[in-house]
Protein backbone atom coordinates (compact mmCIF):
# COMPACT_ATOMS: atom_id res chain seq x y z
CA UNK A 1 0.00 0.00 0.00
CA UNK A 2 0.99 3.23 -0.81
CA UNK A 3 2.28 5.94 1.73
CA UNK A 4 -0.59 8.57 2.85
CA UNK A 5 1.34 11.76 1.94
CA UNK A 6 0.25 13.44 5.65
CA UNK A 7 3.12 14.33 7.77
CA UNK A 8 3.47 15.28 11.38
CA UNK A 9 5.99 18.02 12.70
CA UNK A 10 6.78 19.63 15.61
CA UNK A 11 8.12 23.31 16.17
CA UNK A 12 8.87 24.58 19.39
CA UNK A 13 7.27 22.02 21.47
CA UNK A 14 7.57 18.12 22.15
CA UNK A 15 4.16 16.89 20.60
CA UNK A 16 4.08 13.43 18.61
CA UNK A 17 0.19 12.17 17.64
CA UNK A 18 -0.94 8.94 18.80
CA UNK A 19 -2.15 6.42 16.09
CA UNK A 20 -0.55 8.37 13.16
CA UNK A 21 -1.07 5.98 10.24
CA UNK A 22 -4.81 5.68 11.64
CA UNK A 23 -4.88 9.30 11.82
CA UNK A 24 -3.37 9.51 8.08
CA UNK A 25 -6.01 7.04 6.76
CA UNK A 26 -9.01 9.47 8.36
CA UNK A 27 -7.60 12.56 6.59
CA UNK A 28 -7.17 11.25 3.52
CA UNK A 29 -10.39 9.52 3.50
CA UNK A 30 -12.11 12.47 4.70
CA UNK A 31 -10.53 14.31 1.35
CA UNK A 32 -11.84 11.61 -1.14
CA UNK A 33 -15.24 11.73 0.35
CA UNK A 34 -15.45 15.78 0.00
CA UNK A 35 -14.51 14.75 -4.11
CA UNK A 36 -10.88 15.50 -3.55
CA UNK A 37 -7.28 13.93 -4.29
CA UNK A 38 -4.81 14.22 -1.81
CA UNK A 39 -1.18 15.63 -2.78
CA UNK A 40 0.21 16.69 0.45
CA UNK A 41 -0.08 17.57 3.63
CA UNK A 42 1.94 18.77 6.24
CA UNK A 43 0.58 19.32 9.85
CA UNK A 44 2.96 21.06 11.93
CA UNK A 45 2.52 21.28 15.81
CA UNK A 46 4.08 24.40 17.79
CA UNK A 47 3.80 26.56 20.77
CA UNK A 48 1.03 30.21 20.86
CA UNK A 49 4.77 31.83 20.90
CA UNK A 50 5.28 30.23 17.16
CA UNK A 51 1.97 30.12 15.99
CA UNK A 52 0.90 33.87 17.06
CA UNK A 53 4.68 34.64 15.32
CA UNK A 54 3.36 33.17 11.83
CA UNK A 55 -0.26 35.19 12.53
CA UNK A 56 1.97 38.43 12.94
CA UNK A 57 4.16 37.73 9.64
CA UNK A 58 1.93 36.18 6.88
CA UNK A 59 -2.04 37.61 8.37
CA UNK A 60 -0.95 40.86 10.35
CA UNK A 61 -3.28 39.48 13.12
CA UNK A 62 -2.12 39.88 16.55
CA UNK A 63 -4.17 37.12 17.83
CA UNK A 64 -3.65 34.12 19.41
CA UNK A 65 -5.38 31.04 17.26
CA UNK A 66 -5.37 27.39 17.43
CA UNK A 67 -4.98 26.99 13.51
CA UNK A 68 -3.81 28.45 10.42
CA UNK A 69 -3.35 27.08 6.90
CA UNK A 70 -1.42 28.08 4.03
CA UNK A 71 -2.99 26.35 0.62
CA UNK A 72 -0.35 24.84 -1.63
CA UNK A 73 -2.73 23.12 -4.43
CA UNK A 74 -1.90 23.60 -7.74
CA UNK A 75 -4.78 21.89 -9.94
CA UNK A 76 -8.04 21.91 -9.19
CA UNK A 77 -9.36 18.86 -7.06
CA UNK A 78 -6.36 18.45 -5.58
CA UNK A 79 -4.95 19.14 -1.94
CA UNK A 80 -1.68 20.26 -0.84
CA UNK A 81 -1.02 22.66 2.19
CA UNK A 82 0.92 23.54 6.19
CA UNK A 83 -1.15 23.53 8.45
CA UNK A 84 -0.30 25.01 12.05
CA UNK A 85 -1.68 24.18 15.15
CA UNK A 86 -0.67 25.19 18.38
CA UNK A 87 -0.71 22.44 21.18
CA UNK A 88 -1.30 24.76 24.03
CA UNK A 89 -4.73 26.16 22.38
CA UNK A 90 -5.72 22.74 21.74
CA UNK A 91 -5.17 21.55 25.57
CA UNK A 92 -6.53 25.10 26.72
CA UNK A 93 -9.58 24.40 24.48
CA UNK A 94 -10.59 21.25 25.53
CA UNK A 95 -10.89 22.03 29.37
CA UNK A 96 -13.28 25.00 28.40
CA UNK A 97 -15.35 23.05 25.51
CA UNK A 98 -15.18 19.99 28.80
CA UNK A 99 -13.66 17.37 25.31
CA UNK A 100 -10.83 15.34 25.83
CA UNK A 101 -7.64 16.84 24.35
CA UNK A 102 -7.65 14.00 21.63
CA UNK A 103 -10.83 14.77 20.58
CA UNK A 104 -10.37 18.78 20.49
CA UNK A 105 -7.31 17.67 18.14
CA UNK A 106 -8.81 15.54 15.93
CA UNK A 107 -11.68 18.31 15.73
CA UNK A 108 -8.85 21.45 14.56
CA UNK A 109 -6.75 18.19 12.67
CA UNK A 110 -9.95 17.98 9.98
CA UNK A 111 -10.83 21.92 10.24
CA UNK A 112 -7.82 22.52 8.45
CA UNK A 113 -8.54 20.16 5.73
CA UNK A 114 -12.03 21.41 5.80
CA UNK A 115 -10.56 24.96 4.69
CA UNK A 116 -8.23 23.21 2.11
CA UNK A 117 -11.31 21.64 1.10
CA UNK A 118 -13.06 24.97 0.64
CA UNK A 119 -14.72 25.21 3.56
CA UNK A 120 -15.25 28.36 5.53
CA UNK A 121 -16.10 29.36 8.82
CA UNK A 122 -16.43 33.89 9.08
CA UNK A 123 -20.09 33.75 8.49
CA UNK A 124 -22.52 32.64 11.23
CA UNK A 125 -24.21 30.37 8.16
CA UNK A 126 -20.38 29.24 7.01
CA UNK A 127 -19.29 28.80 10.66
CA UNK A 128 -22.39 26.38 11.23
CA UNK A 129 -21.81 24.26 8.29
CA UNK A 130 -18.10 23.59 9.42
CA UNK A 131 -19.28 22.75 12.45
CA UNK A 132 -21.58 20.30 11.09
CA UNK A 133 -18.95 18.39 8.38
CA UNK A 134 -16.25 18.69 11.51
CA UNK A 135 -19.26 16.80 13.86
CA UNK A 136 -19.64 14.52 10.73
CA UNK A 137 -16.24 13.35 10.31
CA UNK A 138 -15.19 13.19 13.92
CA UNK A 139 -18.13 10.46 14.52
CA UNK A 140 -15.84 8.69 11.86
CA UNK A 141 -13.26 8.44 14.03
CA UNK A 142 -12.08 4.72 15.27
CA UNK A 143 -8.89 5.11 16.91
């Protein structure tokens, strides 16, 4: 079998997901599903110091975030992209949304494809609908 073309870094911070081929399977899966072919994907975990660094340098936000993704596909249909995510938002999140911290990462793990995918989330109406494909694919979870 082929390699899934999702990989896992860290900047910053000591993070390594658990189950990553299991974890590589969902993505990709959730990609074909949404009518997509998967190029790459690079998932990069890092501190708020890091992550609020890139939202200062590429977006001019001054805002912490749990997430940001920078698009790389070329042709149409198909995905390629970094995508950031900051640990600490992710732990800090899942005490106030009362998830467990795997869950709250698998949950920002498919937003960003979501937005590769074409997803947005700035309107109440877009926000809700992200929500919902996010709920959808997380029940697809086995790991």
């Amino acid at each position: 079998m082929p390699r899934i073309p999702v990989f896992f870094f860290e900047e910053d911070i000591k993070f390594k997901p658990k189950n990553k081929t299991a974890l590589r399977g969902w993505i990709k899966d959730t990609i074909v599903a949404e009518g997509y072919k998967l190029k790459e994907l690079n998932y990069i975990f890092c501190s708020d110091k890091y992550l609020i660094g890139i939202n200062r340098q590429y977006l001019d936000h001054d805002t912490y975030t749990d997430i940001i993704t920078f698009d790389h596909s070329e042709k149409e249909k198909m995905i390629g992209g970094d995508i950031f995510i900051s640990i600490e938002r992710i732990r800090e999140n899942a005490a106030k949304f009362s998830v467990s911290e795997a869950n709250e990462l698998h949950r920002v793990i498919i937003h960003g494809a979501l937005h590769l995918l074409g997803y947005r989330d700035k309107s109440k109406a877009d926000k809700a609908l992200m929500t919902a494909k996010e709920d959808f694919y997380l029940a697809q979870v086995k790991f």
